[in-house]
Protein backbone atom coordinates (compact mmCIF):
# COMPACT_ATOMS: atom_id res chain seq x y z
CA UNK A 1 -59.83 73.88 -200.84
CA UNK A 2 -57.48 76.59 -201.35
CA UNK A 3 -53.70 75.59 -202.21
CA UNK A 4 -50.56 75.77 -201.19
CA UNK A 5 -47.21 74.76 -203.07
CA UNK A 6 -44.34 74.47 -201.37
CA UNK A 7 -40.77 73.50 -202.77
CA UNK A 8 -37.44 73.22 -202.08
CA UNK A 9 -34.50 73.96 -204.53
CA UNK A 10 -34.06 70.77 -206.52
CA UNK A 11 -30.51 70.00 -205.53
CA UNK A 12 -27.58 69.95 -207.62
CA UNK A 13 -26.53 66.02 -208.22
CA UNK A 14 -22.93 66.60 -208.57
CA UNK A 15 -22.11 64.86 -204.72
CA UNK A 16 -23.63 62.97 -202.51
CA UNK A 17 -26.76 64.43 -200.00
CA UNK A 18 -25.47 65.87 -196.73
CA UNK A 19 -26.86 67.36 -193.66
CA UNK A 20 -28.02 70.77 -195.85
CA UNK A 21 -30.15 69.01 -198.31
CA UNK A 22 -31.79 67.53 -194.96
CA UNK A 23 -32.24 70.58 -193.03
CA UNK A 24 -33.81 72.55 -196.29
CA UNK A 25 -37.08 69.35 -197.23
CA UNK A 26 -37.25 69.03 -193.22
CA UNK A 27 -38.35 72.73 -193.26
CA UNK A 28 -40.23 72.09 -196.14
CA UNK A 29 -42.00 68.82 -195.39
CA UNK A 30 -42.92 70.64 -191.64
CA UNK A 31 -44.47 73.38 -193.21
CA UNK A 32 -46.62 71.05 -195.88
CA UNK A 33 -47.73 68.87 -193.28
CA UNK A 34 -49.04 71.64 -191.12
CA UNK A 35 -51.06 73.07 -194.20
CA UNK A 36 -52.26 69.95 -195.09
CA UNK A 37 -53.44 69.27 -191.63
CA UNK A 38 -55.40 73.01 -191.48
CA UNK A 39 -57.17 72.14 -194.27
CA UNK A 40 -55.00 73.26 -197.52
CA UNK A 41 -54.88 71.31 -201.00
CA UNK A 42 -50.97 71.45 -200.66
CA UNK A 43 -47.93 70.09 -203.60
CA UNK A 44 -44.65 69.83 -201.87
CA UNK A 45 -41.80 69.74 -204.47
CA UNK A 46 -38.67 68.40 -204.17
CA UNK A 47 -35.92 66.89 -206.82
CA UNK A 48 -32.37 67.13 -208.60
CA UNK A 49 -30.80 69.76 -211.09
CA UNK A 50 -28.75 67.65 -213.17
CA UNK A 51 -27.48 69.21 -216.55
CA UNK A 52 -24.68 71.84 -216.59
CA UNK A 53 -20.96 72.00 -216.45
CA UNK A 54 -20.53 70.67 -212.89
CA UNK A 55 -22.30 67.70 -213.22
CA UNK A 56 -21.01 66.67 -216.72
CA UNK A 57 -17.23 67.32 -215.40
CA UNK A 58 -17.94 65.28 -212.02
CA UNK A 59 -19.33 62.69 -214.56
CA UNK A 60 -15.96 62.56 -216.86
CA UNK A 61 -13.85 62.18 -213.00
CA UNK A 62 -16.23 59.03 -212.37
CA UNK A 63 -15.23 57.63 -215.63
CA UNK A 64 -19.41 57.12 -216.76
CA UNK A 65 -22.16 58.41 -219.02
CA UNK A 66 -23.51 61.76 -217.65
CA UNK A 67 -26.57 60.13 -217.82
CA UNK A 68 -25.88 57.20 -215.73
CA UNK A 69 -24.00 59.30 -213.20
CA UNK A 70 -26.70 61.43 -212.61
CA UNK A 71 -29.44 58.58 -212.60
CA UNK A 72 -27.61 57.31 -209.82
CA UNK A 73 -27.03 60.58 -207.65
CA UNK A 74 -30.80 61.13 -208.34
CA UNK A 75 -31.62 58.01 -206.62
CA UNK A 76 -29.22 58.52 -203.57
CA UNK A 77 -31.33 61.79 -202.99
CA UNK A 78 -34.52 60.63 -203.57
CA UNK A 79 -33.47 57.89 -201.18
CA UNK A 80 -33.06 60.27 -198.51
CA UNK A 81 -36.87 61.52 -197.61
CA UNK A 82 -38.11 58.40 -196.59
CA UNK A 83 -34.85 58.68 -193.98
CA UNK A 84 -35.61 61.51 -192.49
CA UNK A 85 -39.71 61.07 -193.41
CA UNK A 86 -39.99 63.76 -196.33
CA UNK A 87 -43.26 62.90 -198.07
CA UNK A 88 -42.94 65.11 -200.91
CA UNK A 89 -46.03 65.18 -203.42
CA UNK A 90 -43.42 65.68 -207.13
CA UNK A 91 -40.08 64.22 -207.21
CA UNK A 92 -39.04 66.41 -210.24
CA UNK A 93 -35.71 65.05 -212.13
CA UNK A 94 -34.63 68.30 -214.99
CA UNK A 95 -33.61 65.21 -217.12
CA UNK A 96 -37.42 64.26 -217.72
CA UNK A 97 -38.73 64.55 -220.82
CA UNK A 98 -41.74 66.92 -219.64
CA UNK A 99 -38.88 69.42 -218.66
CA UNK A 100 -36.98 69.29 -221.37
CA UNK A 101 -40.36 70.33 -223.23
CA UNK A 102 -41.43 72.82 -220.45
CA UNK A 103 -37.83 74.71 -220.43
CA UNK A 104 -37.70 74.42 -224.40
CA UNK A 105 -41.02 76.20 -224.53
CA UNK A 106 -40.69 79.33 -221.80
CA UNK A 107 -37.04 79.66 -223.93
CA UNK A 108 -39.47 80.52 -227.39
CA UNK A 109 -41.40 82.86 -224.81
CA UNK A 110 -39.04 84.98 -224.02
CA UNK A 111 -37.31 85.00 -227.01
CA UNK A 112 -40.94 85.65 -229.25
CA UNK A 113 -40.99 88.71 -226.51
CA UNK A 114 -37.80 90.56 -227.42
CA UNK A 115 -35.67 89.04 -224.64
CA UNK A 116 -33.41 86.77 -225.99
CA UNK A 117 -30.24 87.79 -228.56
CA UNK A 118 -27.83 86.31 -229.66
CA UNK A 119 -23.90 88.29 -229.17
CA UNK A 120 -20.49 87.15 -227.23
CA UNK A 121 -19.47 86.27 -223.71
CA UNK A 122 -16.59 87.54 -222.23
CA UNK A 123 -16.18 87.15 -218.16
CA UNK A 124 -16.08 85.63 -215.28
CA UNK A 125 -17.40 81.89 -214.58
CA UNK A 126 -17.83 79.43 -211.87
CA UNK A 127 -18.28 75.80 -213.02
CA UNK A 128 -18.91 74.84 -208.98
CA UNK A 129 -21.82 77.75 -208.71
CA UNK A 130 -22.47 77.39 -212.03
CA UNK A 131 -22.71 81.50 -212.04
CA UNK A 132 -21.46 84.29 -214.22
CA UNK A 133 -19.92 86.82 -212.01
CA UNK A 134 -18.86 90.76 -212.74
CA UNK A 135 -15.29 91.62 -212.59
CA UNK A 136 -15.88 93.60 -209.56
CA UNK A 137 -17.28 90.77 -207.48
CA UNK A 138 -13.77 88.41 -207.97
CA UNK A 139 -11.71 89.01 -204.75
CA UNK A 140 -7.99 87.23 -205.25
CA UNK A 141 -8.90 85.51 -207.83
CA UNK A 142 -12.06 83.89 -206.75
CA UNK A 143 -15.90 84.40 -206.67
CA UNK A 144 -17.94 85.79 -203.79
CA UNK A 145 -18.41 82.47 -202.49
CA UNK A 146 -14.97 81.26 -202.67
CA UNK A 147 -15.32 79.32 -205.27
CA UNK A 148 -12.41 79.64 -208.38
CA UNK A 149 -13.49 81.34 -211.82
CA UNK A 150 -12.24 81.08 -215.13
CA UNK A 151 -12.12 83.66 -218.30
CA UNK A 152 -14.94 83.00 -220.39
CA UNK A 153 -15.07 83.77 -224.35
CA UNK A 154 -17.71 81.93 -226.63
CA UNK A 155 -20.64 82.69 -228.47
CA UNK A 156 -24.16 83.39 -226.20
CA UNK A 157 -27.78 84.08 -225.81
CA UNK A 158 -28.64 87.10 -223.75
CA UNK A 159 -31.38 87.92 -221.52
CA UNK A 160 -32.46 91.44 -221.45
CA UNK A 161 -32.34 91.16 -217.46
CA UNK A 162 -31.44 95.19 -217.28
CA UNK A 163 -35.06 95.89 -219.06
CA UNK A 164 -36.23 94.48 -215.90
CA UNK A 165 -34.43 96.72 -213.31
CA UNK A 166 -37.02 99.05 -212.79
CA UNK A 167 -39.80 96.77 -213.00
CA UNK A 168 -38.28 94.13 -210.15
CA UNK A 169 -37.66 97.03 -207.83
CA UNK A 170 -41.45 97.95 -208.37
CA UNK A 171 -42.83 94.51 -207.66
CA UNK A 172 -40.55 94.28 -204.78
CA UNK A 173 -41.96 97.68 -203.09
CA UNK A 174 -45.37 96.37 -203.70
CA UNK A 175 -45.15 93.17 -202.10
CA UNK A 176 -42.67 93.59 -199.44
CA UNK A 177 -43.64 89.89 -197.58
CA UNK A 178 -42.10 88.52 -201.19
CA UNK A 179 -38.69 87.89 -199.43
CA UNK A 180 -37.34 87.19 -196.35
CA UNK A 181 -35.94 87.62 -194.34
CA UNK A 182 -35.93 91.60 -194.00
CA UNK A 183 -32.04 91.06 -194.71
CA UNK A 184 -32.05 88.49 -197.12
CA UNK A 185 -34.28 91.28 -199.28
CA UNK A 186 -31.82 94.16 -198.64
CA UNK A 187 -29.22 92.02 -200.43
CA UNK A 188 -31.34 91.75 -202.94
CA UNK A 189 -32.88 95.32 -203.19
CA UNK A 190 -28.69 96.37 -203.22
CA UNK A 191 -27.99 94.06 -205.94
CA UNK A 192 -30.99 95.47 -208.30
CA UNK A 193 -29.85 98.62 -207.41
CA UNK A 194 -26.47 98.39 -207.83
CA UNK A 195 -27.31 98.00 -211.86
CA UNK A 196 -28.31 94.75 -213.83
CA UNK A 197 -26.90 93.80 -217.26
CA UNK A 198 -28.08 91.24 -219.73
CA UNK A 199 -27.45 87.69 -218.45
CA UNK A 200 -25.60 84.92 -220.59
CA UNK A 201 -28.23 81.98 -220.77
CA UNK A 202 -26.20 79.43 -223.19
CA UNK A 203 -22.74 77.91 -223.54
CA UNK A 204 -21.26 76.20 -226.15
CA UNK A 205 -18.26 74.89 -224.83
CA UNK A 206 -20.14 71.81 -223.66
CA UNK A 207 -22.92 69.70 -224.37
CA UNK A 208 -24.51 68.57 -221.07
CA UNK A 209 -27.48 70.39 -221.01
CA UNK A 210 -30.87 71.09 -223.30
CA UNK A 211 -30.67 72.62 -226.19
CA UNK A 212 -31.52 75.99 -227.01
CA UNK A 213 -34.61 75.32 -229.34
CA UNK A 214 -33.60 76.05 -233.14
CA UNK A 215 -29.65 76.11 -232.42
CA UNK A 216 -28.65 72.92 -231.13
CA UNK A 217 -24.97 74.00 -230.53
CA UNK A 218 -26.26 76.05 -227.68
CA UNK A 219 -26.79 74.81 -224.74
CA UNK A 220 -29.47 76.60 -222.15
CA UNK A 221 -27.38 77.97 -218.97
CA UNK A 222 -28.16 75.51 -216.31
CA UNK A 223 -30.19 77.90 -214.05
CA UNK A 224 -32.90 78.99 -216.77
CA UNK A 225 -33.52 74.85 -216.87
CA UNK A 226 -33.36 74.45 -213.38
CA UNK A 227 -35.63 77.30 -212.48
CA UNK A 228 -38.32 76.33 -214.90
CA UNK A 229 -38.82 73.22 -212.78
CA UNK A 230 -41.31 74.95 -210.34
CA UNK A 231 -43.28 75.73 -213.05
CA UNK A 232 -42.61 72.06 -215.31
CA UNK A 233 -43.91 70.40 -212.17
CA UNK A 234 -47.11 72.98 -211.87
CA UNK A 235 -48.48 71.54 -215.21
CA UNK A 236 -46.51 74.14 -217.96
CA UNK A 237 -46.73 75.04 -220.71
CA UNK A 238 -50.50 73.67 -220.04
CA UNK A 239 -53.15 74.49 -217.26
CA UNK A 240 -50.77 75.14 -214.08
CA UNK A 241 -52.71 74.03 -211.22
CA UNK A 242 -50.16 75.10 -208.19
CA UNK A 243 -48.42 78.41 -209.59
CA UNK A 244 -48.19 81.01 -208.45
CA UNK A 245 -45.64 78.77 -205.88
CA UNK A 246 -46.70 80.00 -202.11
CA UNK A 247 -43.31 79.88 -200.71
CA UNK A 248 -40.13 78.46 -202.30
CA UNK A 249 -37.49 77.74 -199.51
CA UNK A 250 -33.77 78.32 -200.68
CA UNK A 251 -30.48 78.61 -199.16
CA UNK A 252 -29.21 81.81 -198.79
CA UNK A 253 -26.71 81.12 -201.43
CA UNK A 254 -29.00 81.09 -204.54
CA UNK A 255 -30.69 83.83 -203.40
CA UNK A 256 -29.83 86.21 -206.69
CA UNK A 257 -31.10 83.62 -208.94
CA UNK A 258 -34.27 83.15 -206.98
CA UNK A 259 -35.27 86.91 -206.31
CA UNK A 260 -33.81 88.72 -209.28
CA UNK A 261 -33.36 85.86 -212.38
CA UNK A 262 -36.68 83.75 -211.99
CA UNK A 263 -39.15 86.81 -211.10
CA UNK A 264 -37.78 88.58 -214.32
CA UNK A 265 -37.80 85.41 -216.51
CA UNK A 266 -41.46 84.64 -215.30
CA UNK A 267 -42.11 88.58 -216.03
CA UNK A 268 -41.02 88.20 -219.54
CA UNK A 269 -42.74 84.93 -219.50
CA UNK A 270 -45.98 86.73 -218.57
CA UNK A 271 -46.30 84.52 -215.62
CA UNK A 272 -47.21 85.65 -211.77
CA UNK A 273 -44.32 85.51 -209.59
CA UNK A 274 -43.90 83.34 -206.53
CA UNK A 275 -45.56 84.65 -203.49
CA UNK A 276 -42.76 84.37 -201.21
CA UNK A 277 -38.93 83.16 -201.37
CA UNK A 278 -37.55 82.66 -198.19
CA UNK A 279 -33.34 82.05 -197.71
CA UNK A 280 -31.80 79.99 -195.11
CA UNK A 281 -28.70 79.94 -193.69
CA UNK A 282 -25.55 77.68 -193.34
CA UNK A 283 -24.77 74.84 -191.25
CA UNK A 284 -21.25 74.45 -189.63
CA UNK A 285 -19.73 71.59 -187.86
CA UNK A 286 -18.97 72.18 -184.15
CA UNK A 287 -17.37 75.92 -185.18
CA UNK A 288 -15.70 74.82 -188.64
CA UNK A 289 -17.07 74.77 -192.09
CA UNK A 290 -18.00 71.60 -193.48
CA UNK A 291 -15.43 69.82 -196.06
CA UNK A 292 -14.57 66.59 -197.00
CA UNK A 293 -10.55 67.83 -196.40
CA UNK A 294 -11.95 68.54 -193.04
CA UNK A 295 -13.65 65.29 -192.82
CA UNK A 296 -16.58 66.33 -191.14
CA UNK A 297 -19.58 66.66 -193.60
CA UNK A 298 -22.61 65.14 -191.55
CA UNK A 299 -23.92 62.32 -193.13
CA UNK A 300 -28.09 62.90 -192.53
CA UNK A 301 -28.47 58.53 -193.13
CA UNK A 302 -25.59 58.02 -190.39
CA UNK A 303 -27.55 60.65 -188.11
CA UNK A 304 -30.90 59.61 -188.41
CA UNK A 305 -29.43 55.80 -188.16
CA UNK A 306 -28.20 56.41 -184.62
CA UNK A 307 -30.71 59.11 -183.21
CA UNK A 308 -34.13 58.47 -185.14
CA UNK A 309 -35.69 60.73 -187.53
CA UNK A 310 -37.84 62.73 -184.87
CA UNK A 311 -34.81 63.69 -183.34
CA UNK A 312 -33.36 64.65 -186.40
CA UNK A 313 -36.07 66.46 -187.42
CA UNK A 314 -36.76 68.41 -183.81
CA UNK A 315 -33.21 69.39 -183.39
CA UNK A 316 -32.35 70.58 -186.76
CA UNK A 317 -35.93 72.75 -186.35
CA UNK A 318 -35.55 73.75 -182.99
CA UNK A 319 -31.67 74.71 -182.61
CA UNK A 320 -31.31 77.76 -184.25
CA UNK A 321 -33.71 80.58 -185.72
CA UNK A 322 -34.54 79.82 -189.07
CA UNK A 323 -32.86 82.10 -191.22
CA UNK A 324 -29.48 82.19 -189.44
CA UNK A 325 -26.93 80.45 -189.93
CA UNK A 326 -26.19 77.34 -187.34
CA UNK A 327 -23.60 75.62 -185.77
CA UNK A 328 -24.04 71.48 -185.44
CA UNK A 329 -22.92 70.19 -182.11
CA UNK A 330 -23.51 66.74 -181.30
CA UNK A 331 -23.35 67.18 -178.16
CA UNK A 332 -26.60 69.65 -178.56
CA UNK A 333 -28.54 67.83 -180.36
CA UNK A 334 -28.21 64.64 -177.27
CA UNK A 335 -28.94 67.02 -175.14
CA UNK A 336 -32.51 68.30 -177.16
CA UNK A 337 -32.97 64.66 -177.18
CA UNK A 338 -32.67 64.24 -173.58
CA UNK A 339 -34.22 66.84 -172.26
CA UNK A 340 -36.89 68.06 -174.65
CA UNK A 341 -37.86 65.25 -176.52
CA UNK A 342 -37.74 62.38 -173.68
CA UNK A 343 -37.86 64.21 -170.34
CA UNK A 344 -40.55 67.16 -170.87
CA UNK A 345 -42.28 65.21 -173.54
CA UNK A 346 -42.06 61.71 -173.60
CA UNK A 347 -41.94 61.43 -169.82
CA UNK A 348 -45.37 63.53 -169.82
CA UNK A 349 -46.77 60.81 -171.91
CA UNK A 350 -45.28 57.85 -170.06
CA UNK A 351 -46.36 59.18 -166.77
CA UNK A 352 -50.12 59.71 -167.49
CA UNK A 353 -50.87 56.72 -169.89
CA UNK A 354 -48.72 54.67 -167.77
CA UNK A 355 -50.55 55.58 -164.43
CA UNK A 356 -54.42 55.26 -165.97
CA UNK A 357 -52.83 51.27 -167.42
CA UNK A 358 -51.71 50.47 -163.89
CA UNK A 359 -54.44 51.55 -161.84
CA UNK A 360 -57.69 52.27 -163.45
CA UNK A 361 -56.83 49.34 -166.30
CA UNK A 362 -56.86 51.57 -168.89
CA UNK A 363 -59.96 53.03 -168.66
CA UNK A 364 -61.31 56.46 -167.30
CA UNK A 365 -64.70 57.98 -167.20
CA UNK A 366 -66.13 60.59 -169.87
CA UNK A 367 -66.67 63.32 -167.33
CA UNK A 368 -66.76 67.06 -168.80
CA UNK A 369 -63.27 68.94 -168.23
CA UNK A 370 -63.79 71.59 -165.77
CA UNK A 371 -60.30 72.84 -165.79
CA UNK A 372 -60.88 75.55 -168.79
CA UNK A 373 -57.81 78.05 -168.49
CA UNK A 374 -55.32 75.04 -169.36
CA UNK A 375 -57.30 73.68 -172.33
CA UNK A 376 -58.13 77.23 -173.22
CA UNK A 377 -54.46 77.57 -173.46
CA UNK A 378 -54.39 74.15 -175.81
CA UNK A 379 -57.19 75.49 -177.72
CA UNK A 380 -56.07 78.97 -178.82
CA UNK A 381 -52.34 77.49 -179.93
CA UNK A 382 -53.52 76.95 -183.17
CA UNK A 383 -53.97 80.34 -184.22
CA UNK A 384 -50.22 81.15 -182.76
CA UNK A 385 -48.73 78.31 -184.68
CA UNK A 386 -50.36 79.75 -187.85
CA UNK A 387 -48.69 82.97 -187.70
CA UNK A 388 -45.34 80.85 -186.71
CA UNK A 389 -45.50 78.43 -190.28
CA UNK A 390 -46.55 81.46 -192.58
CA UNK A 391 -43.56 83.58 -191.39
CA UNK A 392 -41.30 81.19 -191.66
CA UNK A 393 -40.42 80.76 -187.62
CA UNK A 394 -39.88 77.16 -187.40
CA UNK A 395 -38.19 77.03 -184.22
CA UNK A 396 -40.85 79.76 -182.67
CA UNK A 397 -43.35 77.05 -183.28
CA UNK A 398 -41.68 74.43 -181.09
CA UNK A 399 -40.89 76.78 -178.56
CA UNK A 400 -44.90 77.03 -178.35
CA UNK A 401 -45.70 73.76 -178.19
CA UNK A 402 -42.99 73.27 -175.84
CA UNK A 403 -44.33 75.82 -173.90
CA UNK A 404 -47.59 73.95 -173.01
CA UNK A 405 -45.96 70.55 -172.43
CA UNK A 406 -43.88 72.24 -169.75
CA UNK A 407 -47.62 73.52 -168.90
CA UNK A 408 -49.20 70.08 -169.05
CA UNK A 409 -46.07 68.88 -166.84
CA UNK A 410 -47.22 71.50 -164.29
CA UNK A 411 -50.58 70.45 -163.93
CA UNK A 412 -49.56 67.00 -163.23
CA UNK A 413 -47.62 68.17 -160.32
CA UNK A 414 -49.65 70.23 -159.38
CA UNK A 415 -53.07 68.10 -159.28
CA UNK A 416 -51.40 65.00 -158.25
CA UNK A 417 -53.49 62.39 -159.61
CA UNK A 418 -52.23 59.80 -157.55
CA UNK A 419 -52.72 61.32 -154.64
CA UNK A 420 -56.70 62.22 -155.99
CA UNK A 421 -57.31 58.65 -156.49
CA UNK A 422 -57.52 58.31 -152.90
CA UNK A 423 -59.06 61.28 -151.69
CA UNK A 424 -61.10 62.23 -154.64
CA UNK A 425 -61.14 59.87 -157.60
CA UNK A 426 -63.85 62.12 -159.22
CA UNK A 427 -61.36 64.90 -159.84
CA UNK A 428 -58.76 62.68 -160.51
CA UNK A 429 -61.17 61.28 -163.68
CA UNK A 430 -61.93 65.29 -164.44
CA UNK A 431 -57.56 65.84 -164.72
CA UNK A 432 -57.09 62.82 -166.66
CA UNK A 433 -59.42 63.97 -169.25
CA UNK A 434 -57.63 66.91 -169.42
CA UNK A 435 -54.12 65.57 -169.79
CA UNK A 436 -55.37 62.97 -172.48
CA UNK A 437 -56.73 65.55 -174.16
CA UNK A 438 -53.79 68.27 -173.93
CA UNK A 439 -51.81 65.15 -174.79
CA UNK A 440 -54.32 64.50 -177.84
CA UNK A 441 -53.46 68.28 -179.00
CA UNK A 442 -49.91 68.14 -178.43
CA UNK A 443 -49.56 64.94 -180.26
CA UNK A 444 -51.19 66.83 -183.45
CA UNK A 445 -49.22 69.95 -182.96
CA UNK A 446 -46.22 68.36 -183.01
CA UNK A 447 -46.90 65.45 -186.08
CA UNK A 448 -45.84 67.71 -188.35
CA UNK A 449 -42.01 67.47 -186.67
CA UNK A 450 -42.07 64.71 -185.15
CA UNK A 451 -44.23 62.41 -187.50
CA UNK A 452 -43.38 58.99 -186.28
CA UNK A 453 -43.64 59.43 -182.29
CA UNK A 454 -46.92 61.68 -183.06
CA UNK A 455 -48.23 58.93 -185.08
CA UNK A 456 -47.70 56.45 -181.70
CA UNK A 457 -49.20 59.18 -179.17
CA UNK A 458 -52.42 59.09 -181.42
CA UNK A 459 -52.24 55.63 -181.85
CA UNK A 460 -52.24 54.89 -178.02
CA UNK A 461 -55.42 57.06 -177.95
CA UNK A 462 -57.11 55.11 -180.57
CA UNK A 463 -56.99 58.27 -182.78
CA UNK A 464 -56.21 58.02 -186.76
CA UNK A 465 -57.20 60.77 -189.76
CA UNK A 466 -56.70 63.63 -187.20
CA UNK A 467 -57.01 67.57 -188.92
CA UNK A 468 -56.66 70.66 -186.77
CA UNK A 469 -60.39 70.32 -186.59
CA UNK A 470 -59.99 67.07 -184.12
CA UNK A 471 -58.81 70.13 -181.37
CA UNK A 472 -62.58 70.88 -181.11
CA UNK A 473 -63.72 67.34 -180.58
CA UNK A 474 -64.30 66.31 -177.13
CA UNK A 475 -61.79 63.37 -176.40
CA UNK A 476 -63.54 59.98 -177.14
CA UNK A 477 -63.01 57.89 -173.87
CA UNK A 478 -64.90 54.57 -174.92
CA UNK A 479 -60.75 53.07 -175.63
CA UNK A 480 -58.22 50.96 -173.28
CA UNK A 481 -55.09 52.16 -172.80
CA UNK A 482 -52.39 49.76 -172.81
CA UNK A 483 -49.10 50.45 -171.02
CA UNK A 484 -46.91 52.75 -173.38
CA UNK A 485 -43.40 52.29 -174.26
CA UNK A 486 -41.16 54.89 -174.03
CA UNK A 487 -41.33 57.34 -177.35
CA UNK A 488 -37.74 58.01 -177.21
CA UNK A 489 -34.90 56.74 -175.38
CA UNK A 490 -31.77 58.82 -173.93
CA UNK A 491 -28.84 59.55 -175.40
CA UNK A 492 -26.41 58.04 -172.77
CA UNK A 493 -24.49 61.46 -171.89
């Protein structure tokens, strides 16, 4: 089977989960699903970065061990994906011991290849990005991102990140596919071009953190540990399995340390490079950023606890391009709810199960499908959806399977099986096969969104341990069907 690994930044345990955290292992867990459902051998990585500055000062607020404070946040996030139905194959924590050996050992790497010395910082930091910036990125006093900075003097290992200018740009021109999207590179491509210098990958002034192997006053800068994790969870230092990672998905933030720091650490490392990182954008709330000041961070548990997880799921897929950057309006995602996800959808379940319960008892005859320019359409999807998950267009994909339920919704109207049962129940048997079985494809199209509703579609078929491969089985008929209940219920508006 050929593989695919997929992961997700492991997030930064320093606050609770919010709707960002969500919208980032959605994309993921969508996109492993699918692969594992065409046929892939697929590890879908997910976890928490918890050493480093941050996280040791938010533990010192909280009055606790950093230890126990991040044990804790760990939990809250790991907590999460069976919420919104994330069913990641490696939970990694950068507290476990087979990091801590992992990170220790790609540190003697680099350093038995010429890239690590030891000299003096002096410059810009930022404890809440947990980045070194240049002088001429502060604006009034702050980083790029907003965030405050503070002067930085102390002792430091160096990367030789400017040896790998030349060689970055290189790689970058060869593989162009190896970030996206087309602008997300250009920043990148500017950055590298705009000149790299070494980069400061220890700190002394706190002790949070592993240890730089050989000086234990030094501790590793928190992105050369969290980084490694892709790699800790692939097996390294021994036989990696799953590397080089397919696609890691990021937010557009931590681009820089995903497209310039890890491909050149991994270069010194003499390790292949990621096939593709692809960077997100933001969610705002109804036009504002989100902050706690504000009051309205978006609490995924509170969401999913009054909408469901599908809807969740489909809305934070479906609303915007992904990519861009989006803006969360309630009143948007009701209105997916109610007219996607229960009216074009739902209701084109309801009405054909529900008829063939109440007047043929559930049954209908296995009589061959004559109507070939619908299923044709059903059929060739798959190859469209392909090209939608390995560029990264989320939201294209639903569109597409959207597309043919507002097809499927057609063809009801327009055959009128309930008028066919009395004037010709022979073709009224031929267009119920076809709607079970465009029902049958939609239902697998769409399990890797909507996993739980998909999972009751299939079920009402008497359908389990569907692949992509199940679209080229004829639909098995020899089943009752009982009268469904709704799949989702209306928002109220």
């Amino acid at each position: 089977m050929k593989k695919f690994y997929i992961t997700t930044p492991i997030y930064y345990v320093n606050d609770i989960p919010h709707i960002g955290h969500a919208y980032t292992t959605i994309a993921a867990d969508m996109i492993a699903r699918f692969k594992k459902l065409d046929g892939f051998d697929v590890m879908f990585l997910t976890g928490t970065d918890e050493h480093g500055q941050k996280v040791g000062k938010s533990a010192e607020i909280a009055g606790v061990d950093p230890q126990d404070f991040v044990d804790k946040v760990s939990q809250n996030f790991k907590d999460l994906m069976p919420v919104i139905d994330a069913q990641y194959d490696v939970f990694m924590r950068t507290t476990e011991e087979r990091h801590k050996t992992a990170t220790q050992h790609i540190w003697k790497v680099l350093e038995a290849n010429g890239d690590i010395y030891l000299d003096s910082y002096k410059g810009w930091y930022s404890v809440r990005d947990e980045a070194f910036y240049d002088a001429s990125e502060i604006v009034d006093g702050k980083a790029p991102t907003g965030a405050p900075v503070e002067w930085v003097e102390e002792e430091s290992y160096f990367f030789r990140l400017s040896k790998y200018q030349e060689p970055l740009l290189d790689y970058f021109e060869k593989n162009p596919g190896a970030i996206a999207p087309e602008g997300r590179k250009n920043e990148v491509l500017s950055f590298i071009k705009s000149g790299l210098r070494d980069l400061s990958i220890s700190r002394t002034t706190f002790s949070w953190g592993i240890p730089v192997p050989g000086n234990a006053k030094h501790i590793m800068y928190v992105w050369l540990d969290a980084l490694t994790n892709y790699i800790t969870a692939a097996g390294y230092p021994e036989k990696m399995n799953f590397w080089p990672a397919s696609l890691h998905l990021v937010g557009k933030d931590i681009l820089r340390f995903h497209c310039v720091y890890w491909p050149a650490f991994l270069m010194s490392a003499g390790l292949p490079l990621p096939e593709r990182v692809f960077a997100h954008g933001w969610w705002t709330a109804e036009g504002e950023k989100m902050s706690k000041s504000l009051g309205n961070v978006i609490d995924p548990v509170k969401l999913v606890d009054e909408f469901g997880a599908d809807t969740v799921r489909y809305f934070m897929m479906r609303e915007i391009s992904f990519g861009n950057d989006g803006d969360f309006y309630l009143d948007n995602l009701k209105k997916r709810l109610d007219s996607d996800l229960a009216n074009a959808w739902g209701n084109l379940v309801q009405r054909v199960l529900a008829f063939i319960a109440k007047n043929l008892d559930g049954k209908i005859d296995d009589i061959p499908q004559t109507d070939e320019e619908i299923l044709k359409l059903s059929k060739g999807l798959i190859n469209t959806l392909r090209q939608d998950i390995d560029s990264q267009k989320l939201h294209h994909y639903l569109e597409h399977v959207f597309e043919l339920i507002y097809a499927a919704n057609q063809y009801v109207d327009a055959q009128k099986p309930w008028t066919l049962r009395r004037e010709a129940p022979k073709r009224m048997m031929e267009v119920l096969h076809v709607l079970l079985t465009l029902i049958r494809d939609i239902a697998i199209y769409l399990s890797p969104i909507l996993t739980r509703s998909s999972k009751k579609v299939l079920e009402m078929l008497h359908i389990q341990g569907t692949t992509f491969e199940t679209l080229q089985e004829p639909l098995n008929t020899n089943m009752t069907i009982t009268p469904p209940e709704p799949l989702f219920q209306k928002s109220g508006v």
